[in-house]
PDB file of N, CA and C in Angstrom:
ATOM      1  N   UNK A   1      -2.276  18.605  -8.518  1.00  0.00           N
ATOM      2  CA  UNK A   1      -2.293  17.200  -8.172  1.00  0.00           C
ATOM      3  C   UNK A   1      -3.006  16.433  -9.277  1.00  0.00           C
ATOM      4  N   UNK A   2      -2.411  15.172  -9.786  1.00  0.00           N
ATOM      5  CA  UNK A   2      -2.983  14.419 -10.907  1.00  0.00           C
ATOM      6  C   UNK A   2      -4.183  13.869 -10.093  1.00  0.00           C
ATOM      7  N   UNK A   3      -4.886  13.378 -11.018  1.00  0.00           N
ATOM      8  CA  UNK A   3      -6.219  12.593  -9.780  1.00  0.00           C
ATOM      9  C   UNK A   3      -5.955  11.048 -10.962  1.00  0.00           C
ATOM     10  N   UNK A   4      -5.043  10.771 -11.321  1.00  0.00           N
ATOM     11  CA  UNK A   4      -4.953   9.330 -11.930  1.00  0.00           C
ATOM     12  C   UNK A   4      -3.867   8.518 -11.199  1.00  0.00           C
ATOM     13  N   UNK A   5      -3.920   7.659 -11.062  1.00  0.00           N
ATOM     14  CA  UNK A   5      -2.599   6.567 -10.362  1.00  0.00           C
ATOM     15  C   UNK A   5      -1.825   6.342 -11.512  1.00  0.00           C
ATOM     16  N   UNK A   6      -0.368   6.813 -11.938  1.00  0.00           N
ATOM     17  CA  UNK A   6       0.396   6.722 -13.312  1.00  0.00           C
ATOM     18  C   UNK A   6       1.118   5.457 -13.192  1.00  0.00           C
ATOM     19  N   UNK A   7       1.193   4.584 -13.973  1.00  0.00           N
ATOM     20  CA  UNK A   7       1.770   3.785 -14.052  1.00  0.00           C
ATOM     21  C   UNK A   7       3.286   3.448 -13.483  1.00  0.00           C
ATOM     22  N   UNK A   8       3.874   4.758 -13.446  1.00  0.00           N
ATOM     23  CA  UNK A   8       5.228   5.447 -13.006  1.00  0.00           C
ATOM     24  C   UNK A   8       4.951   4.788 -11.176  1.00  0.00           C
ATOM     25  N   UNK A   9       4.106   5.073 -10.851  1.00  0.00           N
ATOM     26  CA  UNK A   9       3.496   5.014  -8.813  1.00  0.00           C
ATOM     27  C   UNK A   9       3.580   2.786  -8.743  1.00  0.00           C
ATOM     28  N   UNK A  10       2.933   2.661  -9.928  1.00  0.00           N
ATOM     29  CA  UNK A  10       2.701   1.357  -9.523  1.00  0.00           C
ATOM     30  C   UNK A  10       4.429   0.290  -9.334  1.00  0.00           C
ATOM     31  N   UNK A  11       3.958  -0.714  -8.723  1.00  0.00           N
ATOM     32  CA  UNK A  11       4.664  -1.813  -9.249  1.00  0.00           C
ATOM     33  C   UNK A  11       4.182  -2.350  -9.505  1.00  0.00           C
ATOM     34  N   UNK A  12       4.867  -3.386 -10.742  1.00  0.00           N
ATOM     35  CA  UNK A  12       4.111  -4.059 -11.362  1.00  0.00           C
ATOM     36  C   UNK A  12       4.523  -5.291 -11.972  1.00  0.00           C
ATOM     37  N   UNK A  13       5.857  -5.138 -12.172  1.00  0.00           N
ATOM     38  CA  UNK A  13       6.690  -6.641 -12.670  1.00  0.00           C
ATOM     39  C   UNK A  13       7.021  -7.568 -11.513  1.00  0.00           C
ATOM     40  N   UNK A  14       6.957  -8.801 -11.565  1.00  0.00           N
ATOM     41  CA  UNK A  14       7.309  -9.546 -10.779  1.00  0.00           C
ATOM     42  C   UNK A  14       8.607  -9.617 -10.135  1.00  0.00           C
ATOM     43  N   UNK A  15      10.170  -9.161 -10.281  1.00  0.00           N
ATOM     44  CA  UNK A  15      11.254  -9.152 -10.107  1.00  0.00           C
ATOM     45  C   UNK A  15      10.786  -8.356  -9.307  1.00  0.00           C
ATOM     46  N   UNK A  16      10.140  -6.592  -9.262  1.00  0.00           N
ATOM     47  CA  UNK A  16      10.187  -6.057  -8.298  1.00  0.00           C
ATOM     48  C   UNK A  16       9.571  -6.168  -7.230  1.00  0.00           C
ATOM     49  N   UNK A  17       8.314  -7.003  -6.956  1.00  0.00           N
ATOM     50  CA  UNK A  17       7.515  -7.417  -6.266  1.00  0.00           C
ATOM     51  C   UNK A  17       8.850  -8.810  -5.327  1.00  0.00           C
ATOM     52  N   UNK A  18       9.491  -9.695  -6.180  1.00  0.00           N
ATOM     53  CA  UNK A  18      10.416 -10.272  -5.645  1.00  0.00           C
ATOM     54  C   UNK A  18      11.828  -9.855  -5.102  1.00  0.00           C
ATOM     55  N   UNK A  19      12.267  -8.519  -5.238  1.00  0.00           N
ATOM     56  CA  UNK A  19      13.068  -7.572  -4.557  1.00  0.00           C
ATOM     57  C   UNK A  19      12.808  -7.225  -3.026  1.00  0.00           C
ATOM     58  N   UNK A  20      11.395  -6.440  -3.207  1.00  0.00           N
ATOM     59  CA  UNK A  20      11.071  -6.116  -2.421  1.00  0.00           C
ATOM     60  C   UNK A  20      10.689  -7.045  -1.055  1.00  0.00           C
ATOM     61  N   UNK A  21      10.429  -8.253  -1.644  1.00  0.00           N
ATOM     62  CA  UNK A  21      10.176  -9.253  -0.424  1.00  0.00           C
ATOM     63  C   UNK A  21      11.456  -9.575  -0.095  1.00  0.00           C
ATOM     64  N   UNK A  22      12.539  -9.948  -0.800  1.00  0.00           N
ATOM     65  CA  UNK A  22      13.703 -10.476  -0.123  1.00  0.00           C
ATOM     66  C   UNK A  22      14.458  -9.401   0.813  1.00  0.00           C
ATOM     67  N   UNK A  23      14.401  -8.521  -0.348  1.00  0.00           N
ATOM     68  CA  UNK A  23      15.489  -7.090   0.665  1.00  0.00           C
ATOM     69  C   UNK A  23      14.748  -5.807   1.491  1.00  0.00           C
ATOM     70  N   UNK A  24      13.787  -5.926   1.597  1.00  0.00           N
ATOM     71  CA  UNK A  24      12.482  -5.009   2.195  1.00  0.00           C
ATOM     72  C   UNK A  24      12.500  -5.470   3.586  1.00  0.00           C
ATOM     73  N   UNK A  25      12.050  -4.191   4.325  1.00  0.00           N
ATOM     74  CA  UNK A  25      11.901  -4.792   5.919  1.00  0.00           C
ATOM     75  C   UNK A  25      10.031  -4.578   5.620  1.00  0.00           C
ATOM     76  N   UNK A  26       9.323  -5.468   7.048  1.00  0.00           N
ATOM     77  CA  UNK A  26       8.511  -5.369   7.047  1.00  0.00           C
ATOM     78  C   UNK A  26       7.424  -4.580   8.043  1.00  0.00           C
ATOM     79  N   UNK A  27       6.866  -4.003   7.587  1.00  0.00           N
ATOM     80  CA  UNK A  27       5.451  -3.325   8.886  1.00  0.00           C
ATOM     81  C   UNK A  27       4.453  -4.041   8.790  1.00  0.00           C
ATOM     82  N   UNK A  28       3.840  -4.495  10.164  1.00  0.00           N
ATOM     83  CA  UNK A  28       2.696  -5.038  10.450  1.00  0.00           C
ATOM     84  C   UNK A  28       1.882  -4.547  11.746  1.00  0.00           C
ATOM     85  N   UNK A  29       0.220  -4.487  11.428  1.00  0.00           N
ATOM     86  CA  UNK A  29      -0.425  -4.143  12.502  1.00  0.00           C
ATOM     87  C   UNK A  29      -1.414  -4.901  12.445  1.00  0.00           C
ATOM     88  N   UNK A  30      -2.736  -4.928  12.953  1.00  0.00           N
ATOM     89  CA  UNK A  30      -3.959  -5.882  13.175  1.00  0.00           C
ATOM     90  C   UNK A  30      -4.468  -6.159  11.654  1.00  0.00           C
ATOM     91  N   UNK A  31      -4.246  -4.669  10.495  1.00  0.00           N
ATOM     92  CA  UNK A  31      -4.882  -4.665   9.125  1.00  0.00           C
ATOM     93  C   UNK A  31      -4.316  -4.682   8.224  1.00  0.00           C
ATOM     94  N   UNK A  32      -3.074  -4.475   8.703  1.00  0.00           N
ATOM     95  CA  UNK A  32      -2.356  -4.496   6.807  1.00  0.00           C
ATOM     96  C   UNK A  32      -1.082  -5.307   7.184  1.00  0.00           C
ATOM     97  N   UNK A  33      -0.020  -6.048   6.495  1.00  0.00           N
ATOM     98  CA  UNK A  33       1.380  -6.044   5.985  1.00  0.00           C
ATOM     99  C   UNK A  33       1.760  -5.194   5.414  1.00  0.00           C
ATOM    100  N   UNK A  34       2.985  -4.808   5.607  1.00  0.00           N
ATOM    101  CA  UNK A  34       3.671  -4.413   4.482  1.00  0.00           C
ATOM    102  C   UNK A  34       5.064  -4.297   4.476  1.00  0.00           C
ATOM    103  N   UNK A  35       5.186  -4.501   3.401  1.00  0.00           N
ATOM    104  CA  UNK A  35       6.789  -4.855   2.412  1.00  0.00           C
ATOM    105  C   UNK A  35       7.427  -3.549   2.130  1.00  0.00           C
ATOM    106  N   UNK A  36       8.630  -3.280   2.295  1.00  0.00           N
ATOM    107  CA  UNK A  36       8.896  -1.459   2.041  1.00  0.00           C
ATOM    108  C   UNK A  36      10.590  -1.738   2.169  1.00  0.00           C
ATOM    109  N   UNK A  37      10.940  -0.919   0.364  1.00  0.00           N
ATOM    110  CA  UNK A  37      12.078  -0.575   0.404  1.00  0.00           C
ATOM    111  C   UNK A  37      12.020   0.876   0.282  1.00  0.00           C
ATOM    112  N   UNK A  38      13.244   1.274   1.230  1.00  0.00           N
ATOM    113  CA  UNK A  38      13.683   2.830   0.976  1.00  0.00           C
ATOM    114  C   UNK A  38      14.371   3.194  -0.204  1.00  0.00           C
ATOM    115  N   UNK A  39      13.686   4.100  -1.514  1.00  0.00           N
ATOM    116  CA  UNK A  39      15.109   4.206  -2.794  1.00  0.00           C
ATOM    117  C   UNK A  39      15.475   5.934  -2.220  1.00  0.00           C
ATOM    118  N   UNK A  40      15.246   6.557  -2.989  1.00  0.00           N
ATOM    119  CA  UNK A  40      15.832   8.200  -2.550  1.00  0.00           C
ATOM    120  C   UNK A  40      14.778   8.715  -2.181  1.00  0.00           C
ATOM    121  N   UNK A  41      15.149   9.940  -1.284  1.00  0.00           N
ATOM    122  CA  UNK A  41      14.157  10.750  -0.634  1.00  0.00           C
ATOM    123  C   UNK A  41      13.443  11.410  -2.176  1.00  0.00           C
ATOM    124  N   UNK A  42      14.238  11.800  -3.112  1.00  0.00           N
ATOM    125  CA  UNK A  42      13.479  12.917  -4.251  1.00  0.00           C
ATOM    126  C   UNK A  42      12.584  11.713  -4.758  1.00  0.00           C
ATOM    127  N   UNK A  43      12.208  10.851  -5.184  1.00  0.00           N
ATOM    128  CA  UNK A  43      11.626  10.015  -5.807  1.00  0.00           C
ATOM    129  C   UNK A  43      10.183   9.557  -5.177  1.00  0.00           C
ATOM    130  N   UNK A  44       9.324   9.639  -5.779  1.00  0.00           N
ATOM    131  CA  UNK A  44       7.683   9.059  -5.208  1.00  0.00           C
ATOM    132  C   UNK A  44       7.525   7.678  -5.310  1.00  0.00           C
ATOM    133  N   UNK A  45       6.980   7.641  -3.936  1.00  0.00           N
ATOM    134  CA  UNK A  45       6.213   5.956  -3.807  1.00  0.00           C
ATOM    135  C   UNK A  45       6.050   5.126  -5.070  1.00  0.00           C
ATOM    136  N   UNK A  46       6.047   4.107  -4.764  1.00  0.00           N
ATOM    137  CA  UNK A  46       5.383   3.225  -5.837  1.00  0.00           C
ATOM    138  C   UNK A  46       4.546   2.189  -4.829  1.00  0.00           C
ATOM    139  N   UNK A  47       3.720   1.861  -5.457  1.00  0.00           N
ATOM    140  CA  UNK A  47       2.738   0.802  -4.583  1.00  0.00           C
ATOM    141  C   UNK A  47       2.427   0.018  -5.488  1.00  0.00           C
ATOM    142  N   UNK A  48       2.578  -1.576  -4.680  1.00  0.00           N
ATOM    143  CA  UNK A  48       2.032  -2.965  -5.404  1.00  0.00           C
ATOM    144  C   UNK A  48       0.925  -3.441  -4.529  1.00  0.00           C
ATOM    145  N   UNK A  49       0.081  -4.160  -4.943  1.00  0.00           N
ATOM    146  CA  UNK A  49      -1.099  -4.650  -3.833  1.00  0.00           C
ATOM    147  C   UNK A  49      -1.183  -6.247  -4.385  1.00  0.00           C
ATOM    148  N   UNK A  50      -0.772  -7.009  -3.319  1.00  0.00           N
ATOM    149  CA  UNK A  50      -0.856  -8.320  -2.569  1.00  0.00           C
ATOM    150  C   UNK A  50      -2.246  -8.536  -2.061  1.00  0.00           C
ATOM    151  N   UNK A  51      -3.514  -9.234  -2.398  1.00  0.00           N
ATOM    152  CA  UNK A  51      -4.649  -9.293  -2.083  1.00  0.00           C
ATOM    153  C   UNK A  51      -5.008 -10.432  -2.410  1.00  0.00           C
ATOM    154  N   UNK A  52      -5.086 -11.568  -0.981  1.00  0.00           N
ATOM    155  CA  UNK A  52      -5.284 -12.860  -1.213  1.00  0.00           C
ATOM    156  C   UNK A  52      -6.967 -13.049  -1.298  1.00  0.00           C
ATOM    157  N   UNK A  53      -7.590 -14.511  -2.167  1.00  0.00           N
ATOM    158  CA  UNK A  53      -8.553 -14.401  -2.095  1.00  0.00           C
ATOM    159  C   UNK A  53      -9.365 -14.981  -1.105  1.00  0.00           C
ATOM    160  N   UNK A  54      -8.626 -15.183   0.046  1.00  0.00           N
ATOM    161  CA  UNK A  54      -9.308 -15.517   1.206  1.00  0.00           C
ATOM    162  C   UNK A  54      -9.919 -14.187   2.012  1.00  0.00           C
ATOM    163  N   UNK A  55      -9.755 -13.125   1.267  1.00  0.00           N
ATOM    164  CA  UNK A  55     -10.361 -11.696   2.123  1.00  0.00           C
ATOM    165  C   UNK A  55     -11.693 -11.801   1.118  1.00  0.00           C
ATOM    166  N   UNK A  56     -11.955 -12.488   0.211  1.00  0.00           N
ATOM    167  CA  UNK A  56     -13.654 -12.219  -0.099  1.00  0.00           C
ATOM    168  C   UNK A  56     -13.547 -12.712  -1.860  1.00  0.00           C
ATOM    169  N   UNK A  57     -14.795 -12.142  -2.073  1.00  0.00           N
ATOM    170  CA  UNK A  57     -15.061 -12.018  -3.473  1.00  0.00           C
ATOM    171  C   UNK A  57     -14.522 -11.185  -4.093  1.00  0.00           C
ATOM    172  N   UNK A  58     -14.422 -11.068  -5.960  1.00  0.00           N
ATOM    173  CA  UNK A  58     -13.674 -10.322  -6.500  1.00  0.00           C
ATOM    174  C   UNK A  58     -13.782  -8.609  -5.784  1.00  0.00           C
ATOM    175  N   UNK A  59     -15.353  -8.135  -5.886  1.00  0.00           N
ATOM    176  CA  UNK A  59     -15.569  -7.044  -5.630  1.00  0.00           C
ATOM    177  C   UNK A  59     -15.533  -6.496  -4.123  1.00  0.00           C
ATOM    178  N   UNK A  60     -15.543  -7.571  -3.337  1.00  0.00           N
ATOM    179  CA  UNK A  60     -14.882  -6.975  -2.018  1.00  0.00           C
ATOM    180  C   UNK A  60     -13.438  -6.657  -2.409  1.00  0.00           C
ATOM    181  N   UNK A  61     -12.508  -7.649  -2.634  1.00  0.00           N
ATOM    182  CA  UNK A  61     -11.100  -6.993  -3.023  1.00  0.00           C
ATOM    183  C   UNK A  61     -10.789  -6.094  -3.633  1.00  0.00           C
ATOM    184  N   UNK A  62     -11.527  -5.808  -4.691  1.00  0.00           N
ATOM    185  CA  UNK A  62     -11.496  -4.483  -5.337  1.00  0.00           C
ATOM    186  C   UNK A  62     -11.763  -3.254  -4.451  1.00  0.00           C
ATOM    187  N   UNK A  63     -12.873  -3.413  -4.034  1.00  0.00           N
ATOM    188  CA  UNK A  63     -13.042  -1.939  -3.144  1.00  0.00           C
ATOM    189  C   UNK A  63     -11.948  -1.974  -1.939  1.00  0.00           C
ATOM    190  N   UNK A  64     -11.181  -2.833  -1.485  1.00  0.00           N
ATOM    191  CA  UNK A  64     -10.003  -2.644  -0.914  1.00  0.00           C
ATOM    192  C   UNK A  64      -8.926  -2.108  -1.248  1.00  0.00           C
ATOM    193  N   UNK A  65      -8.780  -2.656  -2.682  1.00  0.00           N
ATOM    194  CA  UNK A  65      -7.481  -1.710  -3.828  1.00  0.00           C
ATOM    195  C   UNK A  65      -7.690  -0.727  -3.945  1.00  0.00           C
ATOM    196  N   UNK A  66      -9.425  -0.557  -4.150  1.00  0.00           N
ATOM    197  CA  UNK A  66      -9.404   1.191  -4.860  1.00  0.00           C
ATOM    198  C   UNK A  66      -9.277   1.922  -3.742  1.00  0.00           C
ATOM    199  N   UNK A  67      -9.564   1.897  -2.570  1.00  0.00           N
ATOM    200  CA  UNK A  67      -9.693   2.521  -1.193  1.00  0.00           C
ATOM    201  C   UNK A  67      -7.662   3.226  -0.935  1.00  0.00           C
ATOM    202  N   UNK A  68      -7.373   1.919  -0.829  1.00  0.00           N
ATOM    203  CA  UNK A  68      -5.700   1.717  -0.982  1.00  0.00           C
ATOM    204  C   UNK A  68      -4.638   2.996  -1.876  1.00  0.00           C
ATOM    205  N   UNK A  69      -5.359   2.345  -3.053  1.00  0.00           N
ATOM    206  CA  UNK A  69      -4.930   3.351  -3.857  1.00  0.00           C
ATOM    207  C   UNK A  69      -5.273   4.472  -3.706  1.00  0.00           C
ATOM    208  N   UNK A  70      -6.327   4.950  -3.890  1.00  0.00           N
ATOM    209  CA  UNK A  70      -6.731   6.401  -3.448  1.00  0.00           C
ATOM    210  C   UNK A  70      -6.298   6.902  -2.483  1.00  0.00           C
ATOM    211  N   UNK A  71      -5.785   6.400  -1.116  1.00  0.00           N
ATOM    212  CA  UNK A  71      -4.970   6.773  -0.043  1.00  0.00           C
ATOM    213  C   UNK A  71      -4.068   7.019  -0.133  1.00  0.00           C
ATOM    214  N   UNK A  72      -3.285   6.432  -0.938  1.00  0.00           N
ATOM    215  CA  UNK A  72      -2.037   6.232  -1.625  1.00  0.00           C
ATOM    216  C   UNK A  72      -1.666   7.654  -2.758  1.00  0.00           C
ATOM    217  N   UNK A  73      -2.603   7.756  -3.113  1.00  0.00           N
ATOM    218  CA  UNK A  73      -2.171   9.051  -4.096  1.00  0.00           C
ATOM    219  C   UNK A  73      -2.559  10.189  -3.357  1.00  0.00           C
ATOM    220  N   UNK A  74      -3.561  10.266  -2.582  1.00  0.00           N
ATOM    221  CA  UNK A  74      -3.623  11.424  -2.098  1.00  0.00           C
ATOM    222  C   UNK A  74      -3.014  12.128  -0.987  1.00  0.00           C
ATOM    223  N   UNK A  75      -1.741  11.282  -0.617  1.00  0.00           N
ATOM    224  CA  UNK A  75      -0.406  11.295   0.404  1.00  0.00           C
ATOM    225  C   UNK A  75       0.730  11.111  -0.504  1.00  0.00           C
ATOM    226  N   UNK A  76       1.219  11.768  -0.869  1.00  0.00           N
ATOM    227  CA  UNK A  76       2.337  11.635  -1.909  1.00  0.00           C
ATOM    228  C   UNK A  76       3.714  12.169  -0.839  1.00  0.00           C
ATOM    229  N   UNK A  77       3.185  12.466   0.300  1.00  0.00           N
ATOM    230  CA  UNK A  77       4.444  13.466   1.047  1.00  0.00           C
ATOM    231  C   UNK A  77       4.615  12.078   1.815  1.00  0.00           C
ATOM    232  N   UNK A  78       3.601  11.068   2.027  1.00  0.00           N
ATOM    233  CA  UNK A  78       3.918  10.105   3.095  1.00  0.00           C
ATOM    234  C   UNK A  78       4.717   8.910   2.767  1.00  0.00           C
ATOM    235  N   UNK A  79       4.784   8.637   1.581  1.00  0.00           N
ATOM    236  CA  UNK A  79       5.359   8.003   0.407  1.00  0.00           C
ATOM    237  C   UNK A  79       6.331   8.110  -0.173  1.00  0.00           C
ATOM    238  N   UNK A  80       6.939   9.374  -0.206  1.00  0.00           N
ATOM    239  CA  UNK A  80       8.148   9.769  -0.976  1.00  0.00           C
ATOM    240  C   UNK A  80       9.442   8.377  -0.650  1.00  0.00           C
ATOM    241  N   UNK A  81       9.742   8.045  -1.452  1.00  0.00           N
ATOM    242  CA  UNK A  81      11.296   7.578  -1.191  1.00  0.00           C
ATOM    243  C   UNK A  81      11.096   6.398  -0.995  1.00  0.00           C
ATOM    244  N   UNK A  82       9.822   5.334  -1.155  1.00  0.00           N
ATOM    245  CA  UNK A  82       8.959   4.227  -0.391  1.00  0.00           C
ATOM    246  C   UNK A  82       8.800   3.543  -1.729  1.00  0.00           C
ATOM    247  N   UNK A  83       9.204   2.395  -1.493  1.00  0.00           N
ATOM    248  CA  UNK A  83       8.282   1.125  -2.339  1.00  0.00           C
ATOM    249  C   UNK A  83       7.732   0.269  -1.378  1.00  0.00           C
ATOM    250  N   UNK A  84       6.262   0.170  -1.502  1.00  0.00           N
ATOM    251  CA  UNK A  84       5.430  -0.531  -1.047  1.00  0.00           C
ATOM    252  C   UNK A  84       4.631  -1.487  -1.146  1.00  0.00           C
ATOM    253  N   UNK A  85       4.670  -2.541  -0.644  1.00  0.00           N
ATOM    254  CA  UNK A  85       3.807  -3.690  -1.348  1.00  0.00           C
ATOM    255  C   UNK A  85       2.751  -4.384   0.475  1.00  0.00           C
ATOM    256  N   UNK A  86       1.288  -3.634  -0.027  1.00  0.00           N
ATOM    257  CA  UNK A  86       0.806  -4.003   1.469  1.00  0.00           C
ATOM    258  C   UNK A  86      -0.534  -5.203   0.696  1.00  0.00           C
ATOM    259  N   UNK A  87      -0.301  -5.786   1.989  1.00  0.00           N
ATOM    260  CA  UNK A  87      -1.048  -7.124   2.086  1.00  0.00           C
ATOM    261  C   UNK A  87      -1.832  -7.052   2.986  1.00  0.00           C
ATOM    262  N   UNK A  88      -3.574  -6.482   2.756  1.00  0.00           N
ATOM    263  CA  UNK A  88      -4.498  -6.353   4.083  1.00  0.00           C
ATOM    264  C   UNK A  88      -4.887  -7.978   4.747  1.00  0.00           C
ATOM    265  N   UNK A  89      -5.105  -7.513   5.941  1.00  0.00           N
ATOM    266  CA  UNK A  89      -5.101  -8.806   6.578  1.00  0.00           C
ATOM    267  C   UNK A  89      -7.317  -8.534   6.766  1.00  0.00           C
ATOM    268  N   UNK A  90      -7.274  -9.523   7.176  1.00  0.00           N
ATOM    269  CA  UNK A  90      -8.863  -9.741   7.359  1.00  0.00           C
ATOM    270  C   UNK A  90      -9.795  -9.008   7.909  1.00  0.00           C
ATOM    271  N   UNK A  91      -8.622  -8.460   9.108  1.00  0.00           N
ATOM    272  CA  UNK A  91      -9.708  -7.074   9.794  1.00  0.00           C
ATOM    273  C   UNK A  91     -10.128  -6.017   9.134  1.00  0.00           C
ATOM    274  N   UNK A  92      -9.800  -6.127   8.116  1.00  0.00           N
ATOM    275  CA  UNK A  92      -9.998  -4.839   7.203  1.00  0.00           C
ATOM    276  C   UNK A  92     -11.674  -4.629   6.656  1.00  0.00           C
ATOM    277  N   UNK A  93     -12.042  -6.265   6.705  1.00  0.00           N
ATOM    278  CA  UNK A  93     -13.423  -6.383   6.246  1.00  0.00           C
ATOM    279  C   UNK A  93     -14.155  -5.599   6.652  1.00  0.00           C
ATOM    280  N   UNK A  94     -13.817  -5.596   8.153  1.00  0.00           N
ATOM    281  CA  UNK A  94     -15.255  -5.106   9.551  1.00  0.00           C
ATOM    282  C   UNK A  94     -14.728  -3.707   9.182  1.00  0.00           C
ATOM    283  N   UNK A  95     -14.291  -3.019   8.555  1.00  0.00           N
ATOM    284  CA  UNK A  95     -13.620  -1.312   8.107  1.00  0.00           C
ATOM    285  C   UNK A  95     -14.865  -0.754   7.482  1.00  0.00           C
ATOM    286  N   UNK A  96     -15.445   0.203   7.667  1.00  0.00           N
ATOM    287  CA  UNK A  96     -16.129   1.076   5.961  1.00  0.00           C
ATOM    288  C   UNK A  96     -14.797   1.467   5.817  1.00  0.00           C
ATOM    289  N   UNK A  97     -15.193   2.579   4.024  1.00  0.00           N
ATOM    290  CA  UNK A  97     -14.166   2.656   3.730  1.00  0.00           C
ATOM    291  C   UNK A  97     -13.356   3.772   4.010  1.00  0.00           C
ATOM    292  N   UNK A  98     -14.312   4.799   5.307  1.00  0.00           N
ATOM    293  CA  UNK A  98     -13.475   5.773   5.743  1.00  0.00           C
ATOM    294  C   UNK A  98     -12.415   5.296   6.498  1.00  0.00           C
ATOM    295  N   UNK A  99     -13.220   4.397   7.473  1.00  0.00           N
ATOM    296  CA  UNK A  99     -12.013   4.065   8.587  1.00  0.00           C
ATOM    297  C   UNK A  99     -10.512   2.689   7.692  1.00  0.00           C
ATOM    298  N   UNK A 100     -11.487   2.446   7.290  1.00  0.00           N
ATOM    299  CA  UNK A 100     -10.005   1.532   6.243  1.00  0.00           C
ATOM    300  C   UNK A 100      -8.704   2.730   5.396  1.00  0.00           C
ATOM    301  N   UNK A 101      -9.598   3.804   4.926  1.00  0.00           N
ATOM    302  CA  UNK A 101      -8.784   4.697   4.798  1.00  0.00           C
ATOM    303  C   UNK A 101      -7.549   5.091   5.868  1.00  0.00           C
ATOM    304  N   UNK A 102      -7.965   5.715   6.901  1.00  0.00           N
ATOM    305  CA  UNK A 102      -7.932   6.200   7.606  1.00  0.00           C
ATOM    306  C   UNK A 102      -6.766   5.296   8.881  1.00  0.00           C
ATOM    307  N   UNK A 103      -7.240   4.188   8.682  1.00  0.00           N
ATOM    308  CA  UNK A 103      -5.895   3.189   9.261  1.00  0.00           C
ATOM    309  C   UNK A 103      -4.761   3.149   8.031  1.00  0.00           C
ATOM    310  N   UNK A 104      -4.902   3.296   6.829  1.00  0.00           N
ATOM    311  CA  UNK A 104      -3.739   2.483   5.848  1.00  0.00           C
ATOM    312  C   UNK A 104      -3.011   4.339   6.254  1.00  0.00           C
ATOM    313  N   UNK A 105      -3.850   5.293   6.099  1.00  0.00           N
ATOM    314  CA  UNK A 105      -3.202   6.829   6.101  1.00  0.00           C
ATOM    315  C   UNK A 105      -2.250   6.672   7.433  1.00  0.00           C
ATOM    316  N   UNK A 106      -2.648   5.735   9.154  1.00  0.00           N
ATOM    317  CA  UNK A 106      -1.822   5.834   9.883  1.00  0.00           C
ATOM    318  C   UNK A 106      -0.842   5.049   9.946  1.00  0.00           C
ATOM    319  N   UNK A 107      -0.683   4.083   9.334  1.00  0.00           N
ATOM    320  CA  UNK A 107       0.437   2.877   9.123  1.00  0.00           C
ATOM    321  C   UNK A 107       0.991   3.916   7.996  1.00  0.00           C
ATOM    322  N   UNK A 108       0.549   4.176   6.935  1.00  0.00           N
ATOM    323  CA  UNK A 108       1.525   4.959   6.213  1.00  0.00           C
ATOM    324  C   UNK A 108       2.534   5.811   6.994  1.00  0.00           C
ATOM    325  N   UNK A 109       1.626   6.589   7.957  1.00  0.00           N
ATOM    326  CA  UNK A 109       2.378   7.856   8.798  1.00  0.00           C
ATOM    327  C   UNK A 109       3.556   7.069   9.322  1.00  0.00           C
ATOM    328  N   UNK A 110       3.250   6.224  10.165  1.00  0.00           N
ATOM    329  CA  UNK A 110       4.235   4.960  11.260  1.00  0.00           C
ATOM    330  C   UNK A 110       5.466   4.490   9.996  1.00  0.00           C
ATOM    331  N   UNK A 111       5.218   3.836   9.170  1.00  0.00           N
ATOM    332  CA  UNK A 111       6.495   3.917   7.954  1.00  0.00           C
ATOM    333  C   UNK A 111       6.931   5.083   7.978  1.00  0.00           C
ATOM    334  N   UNK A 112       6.936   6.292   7.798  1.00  0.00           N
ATOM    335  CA  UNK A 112       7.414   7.773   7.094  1.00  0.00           C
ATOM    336  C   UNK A 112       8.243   7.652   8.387  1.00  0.00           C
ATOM    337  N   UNK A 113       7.761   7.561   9.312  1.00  0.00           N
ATOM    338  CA  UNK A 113       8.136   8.227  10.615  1.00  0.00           C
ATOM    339  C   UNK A 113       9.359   7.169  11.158  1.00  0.00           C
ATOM    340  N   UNK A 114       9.677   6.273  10.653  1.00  0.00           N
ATOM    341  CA  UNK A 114      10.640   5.376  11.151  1.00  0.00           C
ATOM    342  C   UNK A 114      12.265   5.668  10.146  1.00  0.00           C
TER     343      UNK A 114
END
């Protein structure tokens, strides 16, 4: 297992970030959005992060991305075939960062599983 997020995982250009909103269905629960196209089962996730600055200061948002991300790579089976673009909603604040983990790992599951 790599322990780096490859550039290959991210999205990152704007067209695809604007794909994904038009032709993407959406998941939502109390903490996150999210935006999700299906491409092929053989192919790994890619993840974009949507992080408005009404959830805090720079470094609160950050420790939301890195949390994100790190969830994100270390589920590569939950992801497969997934482009993702999640948008935490506010409840996420009142989270440490196990349980913030730990919800994005079960909304991940709830996508896979649909």
């Amino acid at each position: 297992m790599s322990f780096t997020f490859s550039r290959a995982r991210r999205i990152r250009s704007p067209s695809d970030f604007q794909y994904i909103y038009e032709h993407g269905q959406l998941y939502k629960d109390e903490c996150f959005r999210i935006f999700y196209v299906r491409t092929g089962q053989a192919e790994l996730g890619r993840l974009g992060l949507s992080i408005s600055k009404k959830l805090g200061k720079a470094h609160v948002r950050n420790r939301i991305k890195r949390i994100i991300r790190e969830a994100f790579r270390l589920h590569p089976e939950l992801t497969r075939g997934l482009d993702l673009i999640v948008q935490p909603r506010s409840a996420v604040l009142a989270l440490s960062n196990a349980q913030l983990r730990q919800r994005f790992v079960e909304a991940l599951t709830a996508l896979s599983a649909q």
